[in-house]
C-alpha atoms as a PDB file:
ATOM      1  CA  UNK A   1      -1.863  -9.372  27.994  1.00  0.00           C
ATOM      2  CA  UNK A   2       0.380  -9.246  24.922  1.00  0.00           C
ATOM      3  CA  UNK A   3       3.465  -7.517  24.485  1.00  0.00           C
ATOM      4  CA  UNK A   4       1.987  -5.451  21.983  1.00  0.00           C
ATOM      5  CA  UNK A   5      -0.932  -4.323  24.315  1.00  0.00           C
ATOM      6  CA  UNK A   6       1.976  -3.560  26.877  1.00  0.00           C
ATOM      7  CA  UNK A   7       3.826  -1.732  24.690  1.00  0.00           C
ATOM      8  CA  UNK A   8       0.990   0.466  24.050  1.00  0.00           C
ATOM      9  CA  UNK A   9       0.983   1.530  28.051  1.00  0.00           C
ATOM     10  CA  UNK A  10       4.360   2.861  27.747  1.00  0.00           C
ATOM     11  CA  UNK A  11       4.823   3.729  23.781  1.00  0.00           C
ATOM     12  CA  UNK A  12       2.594   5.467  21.110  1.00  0.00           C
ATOM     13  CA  UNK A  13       2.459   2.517  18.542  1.00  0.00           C
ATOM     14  CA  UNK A  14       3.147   3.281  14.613  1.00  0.00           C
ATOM     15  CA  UNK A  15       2.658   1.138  11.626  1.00  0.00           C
ATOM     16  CA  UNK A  16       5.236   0.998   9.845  1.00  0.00           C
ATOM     17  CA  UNK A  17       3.291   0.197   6.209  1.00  0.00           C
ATOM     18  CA  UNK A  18       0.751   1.673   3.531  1.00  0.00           C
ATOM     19  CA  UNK A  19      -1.503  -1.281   3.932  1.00  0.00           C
ATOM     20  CA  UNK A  20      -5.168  -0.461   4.868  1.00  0.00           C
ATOM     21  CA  UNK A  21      -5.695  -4.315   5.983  1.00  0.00           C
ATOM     22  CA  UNK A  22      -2.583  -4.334   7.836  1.00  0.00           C
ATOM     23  CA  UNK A  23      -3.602  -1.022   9.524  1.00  0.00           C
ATOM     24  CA  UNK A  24      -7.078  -2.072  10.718  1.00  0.00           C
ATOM     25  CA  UNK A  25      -5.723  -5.392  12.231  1.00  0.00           C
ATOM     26  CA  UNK A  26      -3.381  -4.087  14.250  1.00  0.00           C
ATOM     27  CA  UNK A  27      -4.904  -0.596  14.988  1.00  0.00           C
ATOM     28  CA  UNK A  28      -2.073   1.454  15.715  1.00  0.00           C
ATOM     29  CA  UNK A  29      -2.200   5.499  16.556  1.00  0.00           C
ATOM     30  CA  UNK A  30      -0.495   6.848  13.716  1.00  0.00           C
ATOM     31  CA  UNK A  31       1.211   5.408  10.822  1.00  0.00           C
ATOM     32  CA  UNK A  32       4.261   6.274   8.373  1.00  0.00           C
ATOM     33  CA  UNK A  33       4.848   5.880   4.641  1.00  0.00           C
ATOM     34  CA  UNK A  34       7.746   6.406   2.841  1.00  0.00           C
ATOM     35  CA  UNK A  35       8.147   5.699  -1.224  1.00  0.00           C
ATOM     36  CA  UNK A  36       9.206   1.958  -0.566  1.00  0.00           C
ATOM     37  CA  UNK A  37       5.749   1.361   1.256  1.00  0.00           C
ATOM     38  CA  UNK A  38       3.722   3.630  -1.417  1.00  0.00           C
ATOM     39  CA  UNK A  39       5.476   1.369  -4.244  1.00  0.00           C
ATOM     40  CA  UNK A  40       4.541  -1.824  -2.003  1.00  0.00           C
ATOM     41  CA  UNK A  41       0.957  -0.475  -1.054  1.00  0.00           C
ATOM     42  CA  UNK A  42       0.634   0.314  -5.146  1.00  0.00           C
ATOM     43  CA  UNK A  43       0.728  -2.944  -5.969  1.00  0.00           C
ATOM     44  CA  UNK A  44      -2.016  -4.165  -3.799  1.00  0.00           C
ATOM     45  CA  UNK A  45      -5.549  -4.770  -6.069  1.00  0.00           C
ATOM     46  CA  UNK A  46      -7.817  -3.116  -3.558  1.00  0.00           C
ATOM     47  CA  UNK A  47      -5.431   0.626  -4.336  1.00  0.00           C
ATOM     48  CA  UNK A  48      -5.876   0.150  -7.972  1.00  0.00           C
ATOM     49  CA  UNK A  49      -8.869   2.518  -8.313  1.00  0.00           C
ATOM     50  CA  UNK A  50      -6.367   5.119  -6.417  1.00  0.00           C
ATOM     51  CA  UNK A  51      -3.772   4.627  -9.335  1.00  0.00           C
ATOM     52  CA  UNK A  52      -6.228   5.490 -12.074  1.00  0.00           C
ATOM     53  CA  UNK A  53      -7.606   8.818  -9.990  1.00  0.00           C
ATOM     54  CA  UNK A  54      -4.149   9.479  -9.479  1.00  0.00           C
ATOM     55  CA  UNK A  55      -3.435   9.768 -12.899  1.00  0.00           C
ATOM     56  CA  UNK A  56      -6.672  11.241 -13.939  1.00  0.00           C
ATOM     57  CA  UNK A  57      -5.942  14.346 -11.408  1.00  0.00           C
ATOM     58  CA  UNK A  58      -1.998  14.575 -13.109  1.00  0.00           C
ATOM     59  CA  UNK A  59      -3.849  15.041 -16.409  1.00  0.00           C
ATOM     60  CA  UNK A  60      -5.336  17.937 -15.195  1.00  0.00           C
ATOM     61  CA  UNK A  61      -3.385  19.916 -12.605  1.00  0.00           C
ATOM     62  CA  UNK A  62      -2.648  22.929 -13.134  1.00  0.00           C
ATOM     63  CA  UNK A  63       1.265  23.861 -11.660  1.00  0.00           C
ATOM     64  CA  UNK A  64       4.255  23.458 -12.871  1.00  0.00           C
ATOM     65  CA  UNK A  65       4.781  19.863 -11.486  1.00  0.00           C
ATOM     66  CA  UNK A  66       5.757  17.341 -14.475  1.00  0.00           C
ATOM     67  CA  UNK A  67       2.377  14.870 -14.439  1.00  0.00           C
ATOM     68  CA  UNK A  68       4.369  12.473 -13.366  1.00  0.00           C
ATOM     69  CA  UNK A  69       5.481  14.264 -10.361  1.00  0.00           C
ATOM     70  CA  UNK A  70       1.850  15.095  -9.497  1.00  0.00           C
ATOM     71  CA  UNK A  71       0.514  11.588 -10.175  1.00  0.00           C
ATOM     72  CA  UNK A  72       2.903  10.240  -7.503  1.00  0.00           C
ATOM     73  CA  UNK A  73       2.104  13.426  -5.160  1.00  0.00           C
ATOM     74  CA  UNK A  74      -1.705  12.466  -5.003  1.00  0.00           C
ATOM     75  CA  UNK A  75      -1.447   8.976  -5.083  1.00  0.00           C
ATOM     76  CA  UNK A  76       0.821   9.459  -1.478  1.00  0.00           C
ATOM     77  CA  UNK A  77      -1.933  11.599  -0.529  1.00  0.00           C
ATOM     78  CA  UNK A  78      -4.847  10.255  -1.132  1.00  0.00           C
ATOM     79  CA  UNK A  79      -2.994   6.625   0.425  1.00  0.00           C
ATOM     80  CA  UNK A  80      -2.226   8.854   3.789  1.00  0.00           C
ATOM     81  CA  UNK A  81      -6.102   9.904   3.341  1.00  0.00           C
ATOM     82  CA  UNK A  82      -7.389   6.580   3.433  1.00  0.00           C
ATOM     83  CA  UNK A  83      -5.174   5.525   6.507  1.00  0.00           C
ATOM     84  CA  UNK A  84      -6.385   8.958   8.187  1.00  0.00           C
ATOM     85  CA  UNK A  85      -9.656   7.243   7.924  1.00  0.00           C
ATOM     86  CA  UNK A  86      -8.842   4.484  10.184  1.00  0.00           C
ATOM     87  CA  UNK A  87      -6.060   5.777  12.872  1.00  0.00           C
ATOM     88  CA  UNK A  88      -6.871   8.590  14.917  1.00  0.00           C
ATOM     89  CA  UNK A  89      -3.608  10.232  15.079  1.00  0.00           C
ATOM     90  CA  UNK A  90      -0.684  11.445  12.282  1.00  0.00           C
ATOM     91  CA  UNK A  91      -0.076   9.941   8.828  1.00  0.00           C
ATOM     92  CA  UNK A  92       3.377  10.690   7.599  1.00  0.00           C
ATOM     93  CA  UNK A  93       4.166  11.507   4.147  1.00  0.00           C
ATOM     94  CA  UNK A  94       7.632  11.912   2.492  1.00  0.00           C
ATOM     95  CA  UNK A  95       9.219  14.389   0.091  1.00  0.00           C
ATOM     96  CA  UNK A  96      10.743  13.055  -2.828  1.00  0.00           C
ATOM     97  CA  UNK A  97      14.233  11.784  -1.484  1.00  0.00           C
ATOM     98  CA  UNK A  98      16.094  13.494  -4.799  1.00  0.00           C
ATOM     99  CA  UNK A  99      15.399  16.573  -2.781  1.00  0.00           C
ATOM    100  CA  UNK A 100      17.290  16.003  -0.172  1.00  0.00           C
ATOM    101  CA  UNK A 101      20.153  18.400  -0.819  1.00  0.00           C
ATOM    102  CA  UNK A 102      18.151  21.164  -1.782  1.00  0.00           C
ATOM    103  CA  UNK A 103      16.195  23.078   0.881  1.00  0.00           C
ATOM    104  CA  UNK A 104      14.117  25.604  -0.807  1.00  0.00           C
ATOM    105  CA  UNK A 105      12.688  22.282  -3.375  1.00  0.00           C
ATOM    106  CA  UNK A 106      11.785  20.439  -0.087  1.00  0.00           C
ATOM    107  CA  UNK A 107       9.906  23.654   1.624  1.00  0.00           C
ATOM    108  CA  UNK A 108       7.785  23.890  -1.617  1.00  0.00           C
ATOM    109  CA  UNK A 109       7.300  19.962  -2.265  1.00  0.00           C
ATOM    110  CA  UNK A 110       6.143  20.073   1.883  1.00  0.00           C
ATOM    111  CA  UNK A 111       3.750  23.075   0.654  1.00  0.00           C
ATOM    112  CA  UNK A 112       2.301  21.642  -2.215  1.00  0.00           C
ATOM    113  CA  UNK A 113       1.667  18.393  -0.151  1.00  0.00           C
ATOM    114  CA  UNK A 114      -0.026  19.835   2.901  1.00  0.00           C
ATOM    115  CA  UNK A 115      -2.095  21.763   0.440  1.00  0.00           C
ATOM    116  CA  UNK A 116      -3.230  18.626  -1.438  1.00  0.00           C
ATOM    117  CA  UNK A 117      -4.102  17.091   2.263  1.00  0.00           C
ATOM    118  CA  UNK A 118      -6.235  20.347   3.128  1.00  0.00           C
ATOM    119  CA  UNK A 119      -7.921  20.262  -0.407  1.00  0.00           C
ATOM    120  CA  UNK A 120      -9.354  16.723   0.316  1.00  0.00           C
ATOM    121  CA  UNK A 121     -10.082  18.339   3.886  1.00  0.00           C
ATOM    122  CA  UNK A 122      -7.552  16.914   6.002  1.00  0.00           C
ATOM    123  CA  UNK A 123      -5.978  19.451   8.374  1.00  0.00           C
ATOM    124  CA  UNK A 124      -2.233  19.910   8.127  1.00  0.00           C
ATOM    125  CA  UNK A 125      -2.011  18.758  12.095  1.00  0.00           C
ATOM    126  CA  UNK A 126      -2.768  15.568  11.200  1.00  0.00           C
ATOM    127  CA  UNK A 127       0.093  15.128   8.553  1.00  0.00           C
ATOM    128  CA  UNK A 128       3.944  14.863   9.510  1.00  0.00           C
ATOM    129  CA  UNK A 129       6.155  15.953   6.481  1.00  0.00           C
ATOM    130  CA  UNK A 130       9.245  13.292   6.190  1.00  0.00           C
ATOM    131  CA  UNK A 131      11.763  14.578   5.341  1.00  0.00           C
ATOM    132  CA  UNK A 132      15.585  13.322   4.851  1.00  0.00           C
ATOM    133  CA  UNK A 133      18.012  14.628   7.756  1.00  0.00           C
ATOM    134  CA  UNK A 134      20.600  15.996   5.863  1.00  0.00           C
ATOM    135  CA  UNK A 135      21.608  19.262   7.028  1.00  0.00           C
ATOM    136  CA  UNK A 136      19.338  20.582   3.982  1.00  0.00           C
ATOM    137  CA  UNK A 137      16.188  19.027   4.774  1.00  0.00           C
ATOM    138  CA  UNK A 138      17.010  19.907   8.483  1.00  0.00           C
ATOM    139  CA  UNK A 139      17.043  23.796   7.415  1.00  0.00           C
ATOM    140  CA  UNK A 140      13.819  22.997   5.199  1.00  0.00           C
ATOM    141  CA  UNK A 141      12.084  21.552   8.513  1.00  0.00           C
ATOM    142  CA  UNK A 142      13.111  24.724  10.447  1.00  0.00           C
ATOM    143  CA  UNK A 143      11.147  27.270   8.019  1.00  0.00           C
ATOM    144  CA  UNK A 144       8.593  24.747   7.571  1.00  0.00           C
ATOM    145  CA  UNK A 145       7.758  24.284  11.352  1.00  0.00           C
ATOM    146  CA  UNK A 146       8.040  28.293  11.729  1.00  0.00           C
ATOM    147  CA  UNK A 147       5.146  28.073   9.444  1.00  0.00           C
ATOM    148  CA  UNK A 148       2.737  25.413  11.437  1.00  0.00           C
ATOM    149  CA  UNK A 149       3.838  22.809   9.192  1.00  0.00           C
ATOM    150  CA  UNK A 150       4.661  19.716  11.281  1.00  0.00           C
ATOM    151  CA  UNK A 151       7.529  17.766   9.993  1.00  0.00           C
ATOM    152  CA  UNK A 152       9.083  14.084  10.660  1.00  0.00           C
ATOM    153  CA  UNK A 153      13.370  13.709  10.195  1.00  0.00           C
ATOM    154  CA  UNK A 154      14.231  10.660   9.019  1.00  0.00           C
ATOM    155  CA  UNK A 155      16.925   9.008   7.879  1.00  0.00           C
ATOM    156  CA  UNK A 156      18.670   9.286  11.426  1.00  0.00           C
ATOM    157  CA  UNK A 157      21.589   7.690  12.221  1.00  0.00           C
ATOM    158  CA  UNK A 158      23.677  10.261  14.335  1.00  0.00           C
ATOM    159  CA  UNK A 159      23.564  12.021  17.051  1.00  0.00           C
ATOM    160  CA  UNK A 160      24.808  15.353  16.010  1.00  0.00           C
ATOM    161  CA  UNK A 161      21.675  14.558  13.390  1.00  0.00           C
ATOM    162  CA  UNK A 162      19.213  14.894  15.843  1.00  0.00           C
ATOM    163  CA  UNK A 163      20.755  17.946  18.241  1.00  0.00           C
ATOM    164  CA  UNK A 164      20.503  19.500  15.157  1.00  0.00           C
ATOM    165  CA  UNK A 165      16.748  18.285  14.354  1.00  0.00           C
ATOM    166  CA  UNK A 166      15.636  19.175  18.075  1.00  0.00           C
ATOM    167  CA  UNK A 167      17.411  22.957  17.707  1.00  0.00           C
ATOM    168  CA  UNK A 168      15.526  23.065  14.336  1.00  0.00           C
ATOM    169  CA  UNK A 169      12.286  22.539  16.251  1.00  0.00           C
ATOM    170  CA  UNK A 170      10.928  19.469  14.390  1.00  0.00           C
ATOM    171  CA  UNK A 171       7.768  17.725  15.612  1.00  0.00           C
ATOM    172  CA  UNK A 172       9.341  14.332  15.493  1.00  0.00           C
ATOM    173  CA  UNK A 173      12.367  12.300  14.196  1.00  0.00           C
ATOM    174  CA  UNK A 174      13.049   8.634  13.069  1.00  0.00           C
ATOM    175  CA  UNK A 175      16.217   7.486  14.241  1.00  0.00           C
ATOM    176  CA  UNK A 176      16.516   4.352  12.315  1.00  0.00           C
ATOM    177  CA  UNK A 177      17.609   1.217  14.976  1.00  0.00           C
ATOM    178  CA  UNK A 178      17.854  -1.767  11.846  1.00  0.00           C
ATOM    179  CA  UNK A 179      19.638  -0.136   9.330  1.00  0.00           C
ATOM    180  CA  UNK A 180      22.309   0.596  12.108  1.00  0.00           C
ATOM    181  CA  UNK A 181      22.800  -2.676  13.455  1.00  0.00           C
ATOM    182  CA  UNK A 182      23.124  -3.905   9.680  1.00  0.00           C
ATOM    183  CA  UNK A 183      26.391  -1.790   9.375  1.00  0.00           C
ATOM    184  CA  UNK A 184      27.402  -2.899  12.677  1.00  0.00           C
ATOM    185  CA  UNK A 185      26.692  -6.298  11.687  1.00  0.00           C
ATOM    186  CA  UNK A 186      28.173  -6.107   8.283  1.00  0.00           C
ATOM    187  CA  UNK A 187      31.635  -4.868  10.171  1.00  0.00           C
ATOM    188  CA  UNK A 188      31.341  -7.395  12.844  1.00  0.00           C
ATOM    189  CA  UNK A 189      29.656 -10.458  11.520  1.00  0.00           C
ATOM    190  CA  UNK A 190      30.681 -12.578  14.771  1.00  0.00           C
ATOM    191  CA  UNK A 191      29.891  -9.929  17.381  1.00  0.00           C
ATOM    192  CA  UNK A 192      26.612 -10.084  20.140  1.00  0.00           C
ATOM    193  CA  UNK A 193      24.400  -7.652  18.843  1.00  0.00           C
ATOM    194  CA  UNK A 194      21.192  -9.022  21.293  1.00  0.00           C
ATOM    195  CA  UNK A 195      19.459  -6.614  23.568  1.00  0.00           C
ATOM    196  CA  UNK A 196      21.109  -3.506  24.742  1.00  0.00           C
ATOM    197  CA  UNK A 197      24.362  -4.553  22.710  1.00  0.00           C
ATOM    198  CA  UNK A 198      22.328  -3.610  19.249  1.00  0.00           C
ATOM    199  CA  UNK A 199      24.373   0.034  18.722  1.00  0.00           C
ATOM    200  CA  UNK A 200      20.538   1.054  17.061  1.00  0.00           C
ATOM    201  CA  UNK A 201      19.095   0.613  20.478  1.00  0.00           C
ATOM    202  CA  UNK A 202      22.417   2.408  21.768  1.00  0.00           C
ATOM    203  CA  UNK A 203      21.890   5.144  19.498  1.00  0.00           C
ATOM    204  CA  UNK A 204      18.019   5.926  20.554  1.00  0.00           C
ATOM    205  CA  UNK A 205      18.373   5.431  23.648  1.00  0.00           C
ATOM    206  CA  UNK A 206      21.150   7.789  24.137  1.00  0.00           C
ATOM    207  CA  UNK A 207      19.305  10.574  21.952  1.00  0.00           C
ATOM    208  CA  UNK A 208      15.814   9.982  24.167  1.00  0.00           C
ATOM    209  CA  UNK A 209      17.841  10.940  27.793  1.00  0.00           C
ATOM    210  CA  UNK A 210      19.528  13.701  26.085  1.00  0.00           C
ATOM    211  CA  UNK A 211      16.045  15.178  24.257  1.00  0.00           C
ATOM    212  CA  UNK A 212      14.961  14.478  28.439  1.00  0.00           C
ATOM    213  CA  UNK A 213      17.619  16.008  29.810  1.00  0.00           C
ATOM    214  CA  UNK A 214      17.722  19.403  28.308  1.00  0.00           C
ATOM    215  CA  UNK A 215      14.317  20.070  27.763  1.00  0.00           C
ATOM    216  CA  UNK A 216      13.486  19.331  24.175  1.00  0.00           C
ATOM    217  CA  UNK A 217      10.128  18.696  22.774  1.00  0.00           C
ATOM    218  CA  UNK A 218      10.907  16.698  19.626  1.00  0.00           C
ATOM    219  CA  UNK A 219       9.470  13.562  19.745  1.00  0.00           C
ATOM    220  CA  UNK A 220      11.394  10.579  18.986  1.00  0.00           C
ATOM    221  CA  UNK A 221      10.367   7.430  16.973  1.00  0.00           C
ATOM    222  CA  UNK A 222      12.506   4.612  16.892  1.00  0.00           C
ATOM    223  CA  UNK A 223      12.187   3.000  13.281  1.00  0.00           C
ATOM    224  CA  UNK A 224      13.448   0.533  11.021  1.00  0.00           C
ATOM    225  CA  UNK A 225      13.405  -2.861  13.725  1.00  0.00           C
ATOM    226  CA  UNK A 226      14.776  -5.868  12.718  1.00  0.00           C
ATOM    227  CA  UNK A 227      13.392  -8.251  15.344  1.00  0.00           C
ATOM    228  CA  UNK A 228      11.393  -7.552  18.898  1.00  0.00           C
ATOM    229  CA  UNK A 229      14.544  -7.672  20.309  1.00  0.00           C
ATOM    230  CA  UNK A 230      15.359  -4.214  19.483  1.00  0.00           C
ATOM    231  CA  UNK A 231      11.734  -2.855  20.366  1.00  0.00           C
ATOM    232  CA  UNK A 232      11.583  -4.430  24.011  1.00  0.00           C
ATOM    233  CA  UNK A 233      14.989  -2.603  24.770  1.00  0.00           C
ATOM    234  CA  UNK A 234      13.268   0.638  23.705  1.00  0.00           C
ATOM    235  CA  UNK A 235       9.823  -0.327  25.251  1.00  0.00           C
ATOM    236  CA  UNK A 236       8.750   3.290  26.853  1.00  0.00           C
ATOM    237  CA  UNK A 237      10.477   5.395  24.030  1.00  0.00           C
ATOM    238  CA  UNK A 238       7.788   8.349  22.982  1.00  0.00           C
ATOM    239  CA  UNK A 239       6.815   6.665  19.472  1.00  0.00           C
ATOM    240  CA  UNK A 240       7.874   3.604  17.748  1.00  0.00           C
ATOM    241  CA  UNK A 241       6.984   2.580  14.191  1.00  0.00           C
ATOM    242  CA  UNK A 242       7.225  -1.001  13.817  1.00  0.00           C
ATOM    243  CA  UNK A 243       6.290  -3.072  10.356  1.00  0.00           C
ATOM    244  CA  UNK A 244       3.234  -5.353  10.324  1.00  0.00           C
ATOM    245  CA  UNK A 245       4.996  -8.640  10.681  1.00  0.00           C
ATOM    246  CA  UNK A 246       6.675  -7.620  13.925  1.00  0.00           C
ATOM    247  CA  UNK A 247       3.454  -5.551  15.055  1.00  0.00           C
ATOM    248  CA  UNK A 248       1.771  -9.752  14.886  1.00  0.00           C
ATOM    249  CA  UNK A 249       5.051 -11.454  16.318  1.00  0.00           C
ATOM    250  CA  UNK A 250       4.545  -8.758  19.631  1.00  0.00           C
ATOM    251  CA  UNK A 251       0.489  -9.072  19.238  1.00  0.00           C
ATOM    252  CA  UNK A 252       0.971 -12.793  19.688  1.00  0.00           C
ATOM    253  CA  UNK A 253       4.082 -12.868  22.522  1.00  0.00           C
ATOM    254  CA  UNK A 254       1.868 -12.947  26.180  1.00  0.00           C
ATOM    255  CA  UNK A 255       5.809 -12.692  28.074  1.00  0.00           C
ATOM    256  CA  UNK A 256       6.086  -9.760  30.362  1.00  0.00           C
ATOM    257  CA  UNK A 257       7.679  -6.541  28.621  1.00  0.00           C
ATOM    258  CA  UNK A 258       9.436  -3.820  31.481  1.00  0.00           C
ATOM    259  CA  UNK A 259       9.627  -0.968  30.192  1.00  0.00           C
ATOM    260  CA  UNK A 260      13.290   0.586  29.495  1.00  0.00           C
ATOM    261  CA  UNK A 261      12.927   4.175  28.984  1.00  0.00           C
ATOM    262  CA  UNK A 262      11.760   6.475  31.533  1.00  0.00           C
ATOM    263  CA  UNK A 263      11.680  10.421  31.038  1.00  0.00           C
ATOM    264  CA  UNK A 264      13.289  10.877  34.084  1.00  0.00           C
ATOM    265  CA  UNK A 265      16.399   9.014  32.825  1.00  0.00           C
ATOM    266  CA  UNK A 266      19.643  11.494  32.960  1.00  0.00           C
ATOM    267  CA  UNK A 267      21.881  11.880  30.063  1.00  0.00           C
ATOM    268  CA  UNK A 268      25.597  11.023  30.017  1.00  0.00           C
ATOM    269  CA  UNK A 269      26.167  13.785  27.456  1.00  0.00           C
ATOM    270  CA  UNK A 270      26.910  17.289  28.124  1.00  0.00           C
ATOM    271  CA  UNK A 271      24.743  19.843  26.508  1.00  0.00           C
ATOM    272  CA  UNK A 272      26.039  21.151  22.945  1.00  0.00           C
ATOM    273  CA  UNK A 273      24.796  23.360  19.664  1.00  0.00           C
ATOM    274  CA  UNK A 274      24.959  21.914  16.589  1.00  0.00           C
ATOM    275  CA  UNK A 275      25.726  24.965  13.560  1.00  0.00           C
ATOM    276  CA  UNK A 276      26.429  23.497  10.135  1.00  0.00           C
ATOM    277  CA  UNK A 277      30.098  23.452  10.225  1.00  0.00           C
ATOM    278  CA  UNK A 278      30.007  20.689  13.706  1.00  0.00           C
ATOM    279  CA  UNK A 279      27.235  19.214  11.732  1.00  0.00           C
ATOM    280  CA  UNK A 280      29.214  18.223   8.810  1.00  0.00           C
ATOM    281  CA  UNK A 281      32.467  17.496  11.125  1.00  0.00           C
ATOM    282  CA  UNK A 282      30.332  14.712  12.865  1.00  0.00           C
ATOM    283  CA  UNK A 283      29.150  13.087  10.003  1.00  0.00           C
ATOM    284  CA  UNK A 284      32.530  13.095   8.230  1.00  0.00           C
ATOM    285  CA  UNK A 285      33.553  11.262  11.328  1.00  0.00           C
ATOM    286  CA  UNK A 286      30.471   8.705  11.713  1.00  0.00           C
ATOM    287  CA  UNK A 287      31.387   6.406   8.155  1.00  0.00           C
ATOM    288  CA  UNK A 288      28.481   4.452   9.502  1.00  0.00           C
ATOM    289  CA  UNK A 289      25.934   7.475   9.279  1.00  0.00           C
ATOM    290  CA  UNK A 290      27.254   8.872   6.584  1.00  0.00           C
ATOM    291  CA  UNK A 291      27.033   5.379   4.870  1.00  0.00           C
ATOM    292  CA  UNK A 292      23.634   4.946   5.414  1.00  0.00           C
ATOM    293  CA  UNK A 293      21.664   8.505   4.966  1.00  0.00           C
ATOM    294  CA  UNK A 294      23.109   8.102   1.396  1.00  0.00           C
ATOM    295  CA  UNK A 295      22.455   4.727   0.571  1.00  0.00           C
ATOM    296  CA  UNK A 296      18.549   5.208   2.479  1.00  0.00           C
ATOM    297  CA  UNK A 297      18.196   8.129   0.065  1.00  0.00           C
ATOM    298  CA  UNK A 298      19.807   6.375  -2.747  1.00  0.00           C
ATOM    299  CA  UNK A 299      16.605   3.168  -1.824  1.00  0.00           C
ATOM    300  CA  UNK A 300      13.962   6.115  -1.657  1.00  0.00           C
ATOM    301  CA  UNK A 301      14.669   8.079  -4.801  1.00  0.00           C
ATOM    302  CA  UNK A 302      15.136   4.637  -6.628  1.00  0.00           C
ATOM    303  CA  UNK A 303      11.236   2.957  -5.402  1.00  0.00           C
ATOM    304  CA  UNK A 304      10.337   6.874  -6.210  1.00  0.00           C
ATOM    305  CA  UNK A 305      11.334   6.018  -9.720  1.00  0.00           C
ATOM    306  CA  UNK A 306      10.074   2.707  -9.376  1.00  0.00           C
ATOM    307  CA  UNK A 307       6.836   4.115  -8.995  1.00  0.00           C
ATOM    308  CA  UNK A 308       6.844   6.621 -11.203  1.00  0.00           C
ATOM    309  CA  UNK A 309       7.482   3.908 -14.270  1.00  0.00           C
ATOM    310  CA  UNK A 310       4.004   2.339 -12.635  1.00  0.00           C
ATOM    311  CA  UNK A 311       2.329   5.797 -13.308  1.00  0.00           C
ATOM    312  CA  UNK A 312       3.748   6.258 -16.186  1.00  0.00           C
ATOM    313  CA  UNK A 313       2.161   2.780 -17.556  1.00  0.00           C
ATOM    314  CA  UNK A 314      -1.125   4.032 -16.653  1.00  0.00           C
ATOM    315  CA  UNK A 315      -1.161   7.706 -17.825  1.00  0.00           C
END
């Protein structure tokens, strides 16, 4: 048995990629897209018919959406519609990062793309709405959810974040293990980072026994991996989304994998609320989260532009 099979009896597998091909080789459950992986999935040949609809529908939408805006808006969708067509769980599809700080933009960008999904007849359950977890977007998720719209927080990197994304009710949250061990690493160049040292494996595992401990339903999906490493050390965690060239590296490992996470597992943390003004506290003290949420939005919004110049080309 591979690792990867016995990772799948413990762990909901994700891909972590737009890429049909990669998708039906390694047939994972669900799968996640974000603007980086729309811009890389854009460029593939076989998604070039998908470009020119999605500029043919911009021409002639009727909203107030620039075309532009609505060019990228189907072309995510109608990407998330062809990988719906090949997993049997949840695609999820992001809202524009520039939206991050604005909550009432996000709840009608999360609208206007879960209408989209039911025009081409794809029922809302089936689509997580990623969203950035600033304390914005976290509000956004809260009405959003009150209205049967399931949403994904990503862009996680504290643990205050995701108290507050668990009291919000959120479906599901992507604490992001990589992009904290880069900071980490970046600090401490000559530090052991391996196995249960890596401060992203810290950080998800600490948020999974608390989630555990006091009785919320959020799911959590570790994200962002940098080697196996980091997804053996979070082998029974309730999701993780994990990039095609590390989805191969575990398909083709046959070494034993014990699984790490157990529900069961207590936390160390005592139980607190999150309100905005403890939100904001925390994350003026974490320079590492703080860091990173605004250079990951800084990376979305600039492959959202990326992609938009692509459109642009073509309308």
């Amino acid at each position: 048995m591979s690792k990867l099979e016995a990772l799948r009896g413990m762990t909901v597998v994700v891909a972590d990629t737009g890429d049909i091909e990669a998708i039906k080789t390694h047939k994972p459950e669900d799968a996640t897209t974000n603007p980086s992986l729309i811009l890389k999935a854009a460029a593939i040949p076989a998604y070039r018919p998908l470009l020119e609809k999605a500029a043919q529908w911009a021409s002639s939408a009727n909203n107030n959406d620039s075309m532009i805006a609505n060019a990228c808006d189907y072309l995510a969708v109608a990407i998330g519609k062809e990988i719906l067509g090949i997993i049997p769980g949840l695609i999820s599809t992001e809202v524009d990062a520039r939206l991050s700080f604005d909550t009432e933009a996000t709840i009608a960008k999360a609208k206007k793309l879960i209408s989209m999904y039911e025009a081409e007849g794809v029922p809302r359950e089936r689509v997580l709405i990623k969203i950035a977890s600033t304390w914005e977007g976290i509000q956004a998720a809260r009405k959003l959810e009150a209205e049967g719209i399931p949403c994904n927080l990503t862009l996680l990197f504290n643990f205050h974040q995701a108290i507050a994304c668990a009291e919000a009710g959120a479906t599901l949250i992507s604490p992001f293990v990589g992009r904290i061990l880069d900071w980490h690493k970046s600090k401490l160049p000559d530090a052991d980072f391996s196995g249960d040292n890596d401060p992203g494996v810290q950080s998800v595992a600490r948020i999974y026994r608390y989630y555990k401990t006091y009785g919320h339903k959020t799911v959590v999906m570790g994200a962002s991996f940098r080697n196996i490493g980091e997804i053996e050390a979070l082998a029974g965690c309730d999701k993780l989304t994990i990039s095609p060239d590390l989805l191969a590296e575990l398909a083709s490992d046959a070494t034993p994998l014990v699984r790490r996470l157990e529900p069961q597992l207590s936390s160390a943390d005592e139980e607190i609320k999150v309100d905005e003004a403890t939100f904001r506290w925390a994350m003026n003290e974490d320079a590492m989260a703080t860091e990173k949420l605004a250079d990951g939005i800084r990376r979305f919004a600039a492959d959202q532009q990326l992609l938009e110049q692509q459109l642009t080309e073509l309308l």
